[in-house]
N, C-alpha and C. Protein backbone atom coordinates (compact mmCIF):
# COMPACT_ATOMS: atom_id res chain seq x y z
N UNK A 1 -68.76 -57.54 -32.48
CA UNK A 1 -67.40 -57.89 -32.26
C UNK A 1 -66.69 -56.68 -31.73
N UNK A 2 -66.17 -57.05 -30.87
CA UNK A 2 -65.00 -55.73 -30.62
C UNK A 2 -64.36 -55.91 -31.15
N UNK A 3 -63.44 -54.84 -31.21
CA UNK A 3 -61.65 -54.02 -31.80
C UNK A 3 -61.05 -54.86 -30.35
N UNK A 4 -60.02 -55.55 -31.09
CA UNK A 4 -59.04 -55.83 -30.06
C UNK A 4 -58.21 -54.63 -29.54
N UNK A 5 -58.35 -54.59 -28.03
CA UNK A 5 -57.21 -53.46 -28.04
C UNK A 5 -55.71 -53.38 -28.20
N UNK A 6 -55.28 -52.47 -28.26
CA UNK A 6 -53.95 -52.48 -28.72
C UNK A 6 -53.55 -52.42 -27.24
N UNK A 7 -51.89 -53.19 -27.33
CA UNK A 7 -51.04 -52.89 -26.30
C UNK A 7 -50.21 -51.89 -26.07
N UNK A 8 -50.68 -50.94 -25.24
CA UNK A 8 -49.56 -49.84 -25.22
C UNK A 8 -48.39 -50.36 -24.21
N UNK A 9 -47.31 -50.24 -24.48
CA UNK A 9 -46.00 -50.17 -23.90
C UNK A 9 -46.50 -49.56 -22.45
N UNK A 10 -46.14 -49.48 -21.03
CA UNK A 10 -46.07 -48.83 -20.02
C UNK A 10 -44.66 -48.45 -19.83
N UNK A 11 -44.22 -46.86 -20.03
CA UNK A 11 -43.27 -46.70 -19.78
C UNK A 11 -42.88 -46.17 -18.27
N UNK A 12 -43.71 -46.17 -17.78
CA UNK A 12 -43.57 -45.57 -16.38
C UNK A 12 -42.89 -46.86 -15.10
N UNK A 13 -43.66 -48.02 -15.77
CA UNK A 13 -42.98 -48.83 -15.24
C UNK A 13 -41.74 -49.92 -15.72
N UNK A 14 -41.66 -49.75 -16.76
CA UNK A 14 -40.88 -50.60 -17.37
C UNK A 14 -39.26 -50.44 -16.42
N UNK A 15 -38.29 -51.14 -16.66
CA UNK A 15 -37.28 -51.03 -15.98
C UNK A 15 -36.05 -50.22 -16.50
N UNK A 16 -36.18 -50.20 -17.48
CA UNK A 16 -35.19 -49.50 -18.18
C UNK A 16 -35.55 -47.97 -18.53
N UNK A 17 -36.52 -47.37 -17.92
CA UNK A 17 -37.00 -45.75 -18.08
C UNK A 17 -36.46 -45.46 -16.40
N UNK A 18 -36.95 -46.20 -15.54
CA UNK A 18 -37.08 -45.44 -14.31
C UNK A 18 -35.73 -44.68 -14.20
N UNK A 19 -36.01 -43.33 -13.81
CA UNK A 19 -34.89 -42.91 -13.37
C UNK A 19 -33.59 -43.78 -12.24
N UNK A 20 -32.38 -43.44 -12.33
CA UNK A 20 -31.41 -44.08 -11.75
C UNK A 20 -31.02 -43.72 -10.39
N UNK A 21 -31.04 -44.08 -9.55
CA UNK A 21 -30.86 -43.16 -8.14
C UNK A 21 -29.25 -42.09 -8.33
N UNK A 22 -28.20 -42.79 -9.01
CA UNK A 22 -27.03 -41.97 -9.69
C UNK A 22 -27.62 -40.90 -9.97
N UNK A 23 -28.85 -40.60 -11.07
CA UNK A 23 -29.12 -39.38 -11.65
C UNK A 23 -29.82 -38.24 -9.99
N UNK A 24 -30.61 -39.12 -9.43
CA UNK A 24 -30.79 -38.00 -8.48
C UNK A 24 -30.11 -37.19 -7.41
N UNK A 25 -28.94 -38.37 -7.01
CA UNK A 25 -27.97 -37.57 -6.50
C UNK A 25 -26.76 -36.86 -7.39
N UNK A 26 -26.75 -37.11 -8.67
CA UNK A 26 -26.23 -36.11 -9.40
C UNK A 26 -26.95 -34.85 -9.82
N UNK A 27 -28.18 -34.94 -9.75
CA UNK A 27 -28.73 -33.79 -10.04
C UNK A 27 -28.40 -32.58 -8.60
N UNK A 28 -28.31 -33.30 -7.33
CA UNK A 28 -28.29 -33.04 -6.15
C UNK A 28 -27.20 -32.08 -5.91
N UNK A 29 -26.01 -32.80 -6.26
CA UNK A 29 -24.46 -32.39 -6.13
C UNK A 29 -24.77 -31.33 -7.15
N UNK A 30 -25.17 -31.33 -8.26
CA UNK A 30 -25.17 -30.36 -9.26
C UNK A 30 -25.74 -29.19 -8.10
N UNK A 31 -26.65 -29.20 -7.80
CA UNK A 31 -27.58 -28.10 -7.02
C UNK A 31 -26.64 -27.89 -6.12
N UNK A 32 -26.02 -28.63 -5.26
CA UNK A 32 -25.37 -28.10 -4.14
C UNK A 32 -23.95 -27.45 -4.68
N UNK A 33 -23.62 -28.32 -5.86
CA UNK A 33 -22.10 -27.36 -5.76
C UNK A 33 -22.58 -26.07 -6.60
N UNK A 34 -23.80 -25.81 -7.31
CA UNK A 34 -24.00 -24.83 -7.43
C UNK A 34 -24.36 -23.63 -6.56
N UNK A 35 -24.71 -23.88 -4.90
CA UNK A 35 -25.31 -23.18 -3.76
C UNK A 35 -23.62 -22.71 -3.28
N UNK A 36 -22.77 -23.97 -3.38
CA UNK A 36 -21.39 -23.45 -2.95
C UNK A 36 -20.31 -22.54 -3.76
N UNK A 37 -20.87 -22.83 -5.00
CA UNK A 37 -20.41 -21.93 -5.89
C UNK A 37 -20.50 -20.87 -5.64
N UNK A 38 -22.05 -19.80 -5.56
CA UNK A 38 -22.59 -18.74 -4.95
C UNK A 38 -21.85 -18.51 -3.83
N UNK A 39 -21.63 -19.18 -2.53
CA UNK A 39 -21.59 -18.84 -1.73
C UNK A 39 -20.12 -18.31 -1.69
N UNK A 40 -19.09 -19.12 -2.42
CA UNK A 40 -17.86 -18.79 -2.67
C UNK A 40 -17.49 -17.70 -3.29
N UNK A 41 -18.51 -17.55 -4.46
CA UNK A 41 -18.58 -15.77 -4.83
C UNK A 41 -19.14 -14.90 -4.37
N UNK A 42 -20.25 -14.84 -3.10
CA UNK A 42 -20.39 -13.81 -2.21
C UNK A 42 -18.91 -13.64 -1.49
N UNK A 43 -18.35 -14.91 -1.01
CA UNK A 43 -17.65 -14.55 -0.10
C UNK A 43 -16.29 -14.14 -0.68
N UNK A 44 -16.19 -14.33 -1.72
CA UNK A 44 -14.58 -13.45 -2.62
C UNK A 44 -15.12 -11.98 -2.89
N UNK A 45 -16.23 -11.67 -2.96
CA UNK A 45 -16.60 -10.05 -3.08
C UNK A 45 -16.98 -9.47 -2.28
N UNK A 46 -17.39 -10.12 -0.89
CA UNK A 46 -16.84 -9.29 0.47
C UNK A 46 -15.43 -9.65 0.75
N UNK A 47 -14.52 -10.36 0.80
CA UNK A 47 -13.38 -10.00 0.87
C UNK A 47 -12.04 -9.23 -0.23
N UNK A 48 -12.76 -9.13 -1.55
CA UNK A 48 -12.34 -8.27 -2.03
C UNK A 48 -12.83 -6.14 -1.51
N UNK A 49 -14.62 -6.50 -1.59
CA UNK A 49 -14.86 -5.39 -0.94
C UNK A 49 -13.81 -4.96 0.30
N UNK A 50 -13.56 -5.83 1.38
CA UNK A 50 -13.10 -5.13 2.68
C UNK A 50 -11.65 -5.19 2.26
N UNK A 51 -11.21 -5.66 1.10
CA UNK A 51 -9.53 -5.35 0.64
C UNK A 51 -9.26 -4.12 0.23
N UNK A 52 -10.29 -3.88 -0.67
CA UNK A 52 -10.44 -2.52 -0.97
C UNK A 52 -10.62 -1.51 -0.49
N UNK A 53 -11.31 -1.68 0.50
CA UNK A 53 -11.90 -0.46 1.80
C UNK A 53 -10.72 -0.82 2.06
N UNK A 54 -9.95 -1.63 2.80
CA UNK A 54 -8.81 -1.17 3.71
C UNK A 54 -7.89 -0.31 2.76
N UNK A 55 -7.38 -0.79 1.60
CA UNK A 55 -6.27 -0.15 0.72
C UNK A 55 -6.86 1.27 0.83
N UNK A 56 -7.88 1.57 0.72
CA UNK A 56 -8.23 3.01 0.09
C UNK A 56 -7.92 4.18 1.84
N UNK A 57 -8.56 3.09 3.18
CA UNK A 57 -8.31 4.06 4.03
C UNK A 57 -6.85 3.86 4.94
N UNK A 58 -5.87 3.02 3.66
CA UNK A 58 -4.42 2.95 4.17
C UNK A 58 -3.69 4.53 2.95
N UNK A 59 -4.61 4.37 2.42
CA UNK A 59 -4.29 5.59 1.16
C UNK A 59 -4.44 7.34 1.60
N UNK A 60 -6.07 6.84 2.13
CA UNK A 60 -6.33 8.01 2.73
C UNK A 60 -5.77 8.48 4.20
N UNK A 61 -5.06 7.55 4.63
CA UNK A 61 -4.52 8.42 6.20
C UNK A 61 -3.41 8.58 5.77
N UNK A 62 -2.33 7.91 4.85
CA UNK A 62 -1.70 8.69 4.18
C UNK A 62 -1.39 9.72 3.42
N UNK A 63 -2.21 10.11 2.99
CA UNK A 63 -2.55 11.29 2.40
C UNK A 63 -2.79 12.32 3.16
N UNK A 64 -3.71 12.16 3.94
CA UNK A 64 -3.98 13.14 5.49
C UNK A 64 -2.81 13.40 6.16
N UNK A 65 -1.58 12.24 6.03
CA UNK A 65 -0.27 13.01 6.99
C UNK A 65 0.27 13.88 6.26
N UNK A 66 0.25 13.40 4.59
CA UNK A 66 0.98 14.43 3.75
C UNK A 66 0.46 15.83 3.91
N UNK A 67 -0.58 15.41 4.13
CA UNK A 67 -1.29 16.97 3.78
C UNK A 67 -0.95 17.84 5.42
N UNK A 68 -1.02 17.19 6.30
CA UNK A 68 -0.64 17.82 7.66
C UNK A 68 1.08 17.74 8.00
N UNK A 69 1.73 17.09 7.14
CA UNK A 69 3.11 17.52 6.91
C UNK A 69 3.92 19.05 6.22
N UNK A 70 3.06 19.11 5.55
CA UNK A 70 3.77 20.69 4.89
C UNK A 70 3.63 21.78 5.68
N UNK A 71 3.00 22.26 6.83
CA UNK A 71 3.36 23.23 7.74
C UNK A 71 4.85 22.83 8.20
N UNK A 72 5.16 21.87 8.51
CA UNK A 72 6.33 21.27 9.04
C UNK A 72 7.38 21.25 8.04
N UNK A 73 7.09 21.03 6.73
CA UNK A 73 8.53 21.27 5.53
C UNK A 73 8.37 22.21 5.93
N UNK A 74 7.29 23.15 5.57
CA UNK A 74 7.60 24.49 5.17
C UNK A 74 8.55 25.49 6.49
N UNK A 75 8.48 24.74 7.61
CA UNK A 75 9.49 25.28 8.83
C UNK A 75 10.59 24.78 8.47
N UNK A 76 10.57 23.40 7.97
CA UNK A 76 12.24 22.89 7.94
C UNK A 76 13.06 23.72 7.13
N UNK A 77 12.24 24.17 5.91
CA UNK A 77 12.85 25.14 4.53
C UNK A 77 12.91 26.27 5.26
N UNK A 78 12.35 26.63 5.95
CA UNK A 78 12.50 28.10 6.57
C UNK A 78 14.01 28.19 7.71
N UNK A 79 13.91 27.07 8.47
CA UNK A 79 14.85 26.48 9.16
C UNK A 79 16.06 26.96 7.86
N UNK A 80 15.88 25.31 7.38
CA UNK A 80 17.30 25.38 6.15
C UNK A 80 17.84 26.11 5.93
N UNK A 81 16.99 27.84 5.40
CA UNK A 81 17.22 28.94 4.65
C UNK A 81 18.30 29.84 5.81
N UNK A 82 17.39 29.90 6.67
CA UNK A 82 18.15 30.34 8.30
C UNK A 82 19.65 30.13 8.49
N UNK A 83 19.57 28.61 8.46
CA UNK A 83 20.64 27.95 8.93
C UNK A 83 22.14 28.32 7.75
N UNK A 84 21.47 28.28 6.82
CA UNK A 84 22.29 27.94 5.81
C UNK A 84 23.13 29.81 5.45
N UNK A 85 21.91 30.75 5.51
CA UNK A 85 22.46 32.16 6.20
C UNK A 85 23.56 32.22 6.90
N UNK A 86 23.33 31.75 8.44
CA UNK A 86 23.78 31.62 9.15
C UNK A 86 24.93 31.07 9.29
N UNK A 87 25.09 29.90 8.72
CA UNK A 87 26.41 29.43 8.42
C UNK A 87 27.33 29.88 7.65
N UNK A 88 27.06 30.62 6.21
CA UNK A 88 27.70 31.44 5.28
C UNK A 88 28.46 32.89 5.99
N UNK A 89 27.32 33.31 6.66
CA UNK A 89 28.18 34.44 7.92
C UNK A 89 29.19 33.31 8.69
N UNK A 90 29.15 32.78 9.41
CA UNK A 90 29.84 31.92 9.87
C UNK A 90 31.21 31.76 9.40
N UNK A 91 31.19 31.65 8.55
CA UNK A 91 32.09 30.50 7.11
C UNK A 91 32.89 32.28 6.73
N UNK A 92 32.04 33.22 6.66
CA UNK A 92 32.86 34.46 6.33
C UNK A 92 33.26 35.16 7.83
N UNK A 93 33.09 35.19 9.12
CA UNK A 93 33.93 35.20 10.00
C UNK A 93 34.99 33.96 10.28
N UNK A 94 34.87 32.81 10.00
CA UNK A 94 35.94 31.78 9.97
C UNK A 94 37.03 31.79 8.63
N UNK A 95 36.71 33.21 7.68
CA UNK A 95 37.94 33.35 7.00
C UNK A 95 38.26 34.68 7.26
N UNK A 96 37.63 35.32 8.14
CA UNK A 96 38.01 36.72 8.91
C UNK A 96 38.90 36.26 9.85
N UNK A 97 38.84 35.12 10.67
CA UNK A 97 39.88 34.66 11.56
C UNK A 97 41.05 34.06 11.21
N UNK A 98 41.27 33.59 9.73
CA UNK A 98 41.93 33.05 9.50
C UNK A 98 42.53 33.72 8.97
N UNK A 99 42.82 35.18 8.74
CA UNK A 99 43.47 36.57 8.33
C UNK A 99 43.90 36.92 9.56
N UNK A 100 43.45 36.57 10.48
CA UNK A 100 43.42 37.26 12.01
C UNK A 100 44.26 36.34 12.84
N UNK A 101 44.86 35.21 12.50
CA UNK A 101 45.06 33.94 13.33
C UNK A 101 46.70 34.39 14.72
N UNK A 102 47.06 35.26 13.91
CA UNK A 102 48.22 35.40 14.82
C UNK A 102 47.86 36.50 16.06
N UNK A 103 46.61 36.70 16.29
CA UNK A 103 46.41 37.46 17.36
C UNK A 103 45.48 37.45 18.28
N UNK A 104 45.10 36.45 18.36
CA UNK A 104 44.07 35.80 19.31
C UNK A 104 43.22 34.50 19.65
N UNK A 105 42.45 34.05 20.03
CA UNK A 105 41.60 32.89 19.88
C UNK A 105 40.13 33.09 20.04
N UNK A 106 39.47 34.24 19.54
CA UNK A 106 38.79 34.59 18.75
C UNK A 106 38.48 33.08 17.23
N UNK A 107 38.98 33.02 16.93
CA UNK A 107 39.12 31.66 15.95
C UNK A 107 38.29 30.37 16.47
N UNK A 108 38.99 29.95 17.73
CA UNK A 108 38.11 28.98 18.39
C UNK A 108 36.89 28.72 18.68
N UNK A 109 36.05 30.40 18.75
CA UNK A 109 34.88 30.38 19.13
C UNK A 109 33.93 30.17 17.75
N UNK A 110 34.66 30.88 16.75
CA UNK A 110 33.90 30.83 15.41
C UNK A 110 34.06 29.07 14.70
N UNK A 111 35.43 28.72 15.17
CA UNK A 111 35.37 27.10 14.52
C UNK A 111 33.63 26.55 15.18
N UNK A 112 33.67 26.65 16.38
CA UNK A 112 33.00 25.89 17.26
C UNK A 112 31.74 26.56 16.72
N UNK A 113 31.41 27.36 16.67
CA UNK A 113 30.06 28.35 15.97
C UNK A 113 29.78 27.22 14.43
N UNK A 114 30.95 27.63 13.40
CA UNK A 114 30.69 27.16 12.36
C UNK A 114 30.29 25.25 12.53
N UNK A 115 30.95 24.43 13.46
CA UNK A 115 30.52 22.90 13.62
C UNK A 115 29.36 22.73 14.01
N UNK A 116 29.17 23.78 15.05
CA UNK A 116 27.28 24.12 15.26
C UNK A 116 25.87 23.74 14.23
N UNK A 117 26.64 24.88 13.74
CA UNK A 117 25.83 25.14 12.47
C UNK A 117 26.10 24.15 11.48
N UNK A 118 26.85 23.50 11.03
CA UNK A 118 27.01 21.89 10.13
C UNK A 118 26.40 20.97 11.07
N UNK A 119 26.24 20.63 11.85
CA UNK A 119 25.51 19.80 12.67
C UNK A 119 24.17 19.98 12.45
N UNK A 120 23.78 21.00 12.72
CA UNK A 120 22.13 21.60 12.61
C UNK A 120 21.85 21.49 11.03
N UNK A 121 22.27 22.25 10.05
CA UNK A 121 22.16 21.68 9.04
C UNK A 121 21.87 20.18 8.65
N UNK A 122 22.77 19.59 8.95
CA UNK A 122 22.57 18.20 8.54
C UNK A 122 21.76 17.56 9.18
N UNK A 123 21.45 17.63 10.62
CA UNK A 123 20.21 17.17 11.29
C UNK A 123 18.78 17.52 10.34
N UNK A 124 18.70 19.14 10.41
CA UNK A 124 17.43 19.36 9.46
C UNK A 124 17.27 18.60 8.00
N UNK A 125 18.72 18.58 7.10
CA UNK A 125 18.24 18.03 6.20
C UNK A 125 17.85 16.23 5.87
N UNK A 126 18.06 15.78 6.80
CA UNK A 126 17.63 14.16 7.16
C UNK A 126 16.66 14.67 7.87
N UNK A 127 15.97 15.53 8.45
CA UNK A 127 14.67 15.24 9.33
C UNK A 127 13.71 15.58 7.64
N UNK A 128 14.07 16.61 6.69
CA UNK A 128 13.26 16.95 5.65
C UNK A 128 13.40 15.91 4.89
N UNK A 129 14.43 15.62 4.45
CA UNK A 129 14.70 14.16 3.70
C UNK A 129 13.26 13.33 4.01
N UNK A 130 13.19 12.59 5.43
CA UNK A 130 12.65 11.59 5.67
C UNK A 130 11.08 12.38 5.81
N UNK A 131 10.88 13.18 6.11
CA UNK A 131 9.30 14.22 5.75
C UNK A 131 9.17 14.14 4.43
N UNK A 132 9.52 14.13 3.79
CA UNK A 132 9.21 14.47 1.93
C UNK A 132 8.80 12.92 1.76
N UNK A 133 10.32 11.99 1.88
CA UNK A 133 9.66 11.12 1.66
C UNK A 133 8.32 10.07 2.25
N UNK A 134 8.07 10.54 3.45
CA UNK A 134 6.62 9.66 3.98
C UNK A 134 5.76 10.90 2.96
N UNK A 135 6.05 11.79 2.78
CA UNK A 135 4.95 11.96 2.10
C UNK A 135 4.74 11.46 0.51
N UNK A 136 5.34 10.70 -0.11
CA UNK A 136 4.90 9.97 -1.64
C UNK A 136 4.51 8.80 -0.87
N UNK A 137 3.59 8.59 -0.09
CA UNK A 137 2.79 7.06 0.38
C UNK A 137 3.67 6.13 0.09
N UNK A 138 4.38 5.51 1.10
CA UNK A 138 5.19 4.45 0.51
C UNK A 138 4.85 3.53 1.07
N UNK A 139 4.51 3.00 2.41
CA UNK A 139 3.05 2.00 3.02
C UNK A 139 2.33 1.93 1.87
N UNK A 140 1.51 2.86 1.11
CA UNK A 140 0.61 2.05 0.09
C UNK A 140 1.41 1.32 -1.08
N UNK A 141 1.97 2.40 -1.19
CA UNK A 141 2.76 2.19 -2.99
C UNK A 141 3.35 0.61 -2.50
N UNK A 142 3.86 0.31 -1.40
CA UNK A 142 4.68 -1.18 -0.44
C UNK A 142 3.68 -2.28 -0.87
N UNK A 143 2.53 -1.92 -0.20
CA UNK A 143 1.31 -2.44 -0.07
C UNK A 143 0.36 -3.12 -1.93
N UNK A 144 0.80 -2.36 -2.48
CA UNK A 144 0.25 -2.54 -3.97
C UNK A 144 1.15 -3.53 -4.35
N UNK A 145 2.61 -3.11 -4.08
CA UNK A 145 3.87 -3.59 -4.91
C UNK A 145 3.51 -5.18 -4.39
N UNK A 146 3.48 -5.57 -3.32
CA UNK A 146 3.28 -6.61 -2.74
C UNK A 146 2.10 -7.42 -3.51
N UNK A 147 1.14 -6.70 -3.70
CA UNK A 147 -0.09 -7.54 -4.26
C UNK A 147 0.43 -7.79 -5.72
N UNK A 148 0.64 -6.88 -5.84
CA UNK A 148 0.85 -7.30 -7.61
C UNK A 148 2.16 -8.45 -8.10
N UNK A 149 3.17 -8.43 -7.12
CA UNK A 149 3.99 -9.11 -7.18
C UNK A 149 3.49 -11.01 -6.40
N UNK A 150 2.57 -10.70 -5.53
CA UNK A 150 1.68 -12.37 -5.05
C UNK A 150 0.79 -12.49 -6.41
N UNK A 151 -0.06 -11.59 -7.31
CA UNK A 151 -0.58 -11.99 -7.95
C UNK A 151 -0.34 -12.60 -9.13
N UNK A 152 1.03 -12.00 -9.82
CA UNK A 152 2.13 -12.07 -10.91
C UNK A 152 2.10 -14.05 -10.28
N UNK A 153 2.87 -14.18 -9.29
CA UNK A 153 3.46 -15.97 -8.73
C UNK A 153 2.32 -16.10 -8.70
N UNK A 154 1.09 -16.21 -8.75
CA UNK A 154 -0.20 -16.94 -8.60
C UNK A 154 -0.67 -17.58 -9.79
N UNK A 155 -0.57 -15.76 -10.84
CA UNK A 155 -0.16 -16.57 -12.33
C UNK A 155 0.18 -17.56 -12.85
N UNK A 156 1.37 -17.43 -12.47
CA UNK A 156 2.70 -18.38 -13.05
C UNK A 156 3.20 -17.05 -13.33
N UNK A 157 3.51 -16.35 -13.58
CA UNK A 157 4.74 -15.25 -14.56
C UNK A 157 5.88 -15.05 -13.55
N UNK A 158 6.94 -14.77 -13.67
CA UNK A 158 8.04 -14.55 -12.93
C UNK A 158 7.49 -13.02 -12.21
């Protein structure tokens, strides 16, 4: 006599195992938005990389003018010092004339001397003014202020 055999279940074909075609194109999309994922984070860390390279060589040619600016204060201060000499003599023959006023016009030449010299003065100190200040980087420091203030509204924070 034989052993009856037993019935095994076939699960390979049965209908309710086979995979779902849903599952394979979800597995699919899974894979692909994971390839786009990657690709979206290569491409935010080369464009952070080349954000960075630019900031740093908007930093560094700034820095390079500062640094090739101070021969040039250091004339304007030399200038200044000059000028400002110069005008004080000035300023003490324009009260030598003004002891002197009833006997000549001598006076006229020193007014006109002393407006000279206030002119020049004040020219130099707006040309140093505006030298000092390109030199605290204000293109970058502009440049930061800006990012941090798009990144703050990107937030949400005021």
């Amino acid at each position: 006599m034989s052993e009856p055999e037993e019935s095994v279940p076939e699960t390979d074909e049965s209908p309710e195992h086979e995979p779902a075609p849903e599952d394979d194109r979800a597995e699919a999309d899974e894979r692909l938005d994971l390839v786009a994922m990657w690709d979206a984070v290569r491409t935010l860390v080369s464009a952070a990389r080349d954000f960075i390279s630019a900031l740093l060589g908007l930093a560094r040619s700034e820095l390079h003018l500062a640094r090739v600016s101070w021969p040039f204060v250091f004339a304007l201060v030399v200038v200044l010092v000059g000028l400002s000499l110069s005008l004080w003599i000035s300023l003490i023959a324009f009260i030598g004339w003004s002891l002197y006023v009833a006997t000549g016009s001598v006076g006229w030449a020193l007014t006109a001397l002393v407006g000279v010299h206030l002119v020049l003065l004040v020219v130099a100190r707006f040309t140093l003014r505006r030298t000092a200040r390109n030199m605290t980087l204000p293109a970058t420091r502009a440049e930061v202020r800006g990012l941090m203030d798009r990144a703050r509204r990107r937030a949400g924070r005021p």
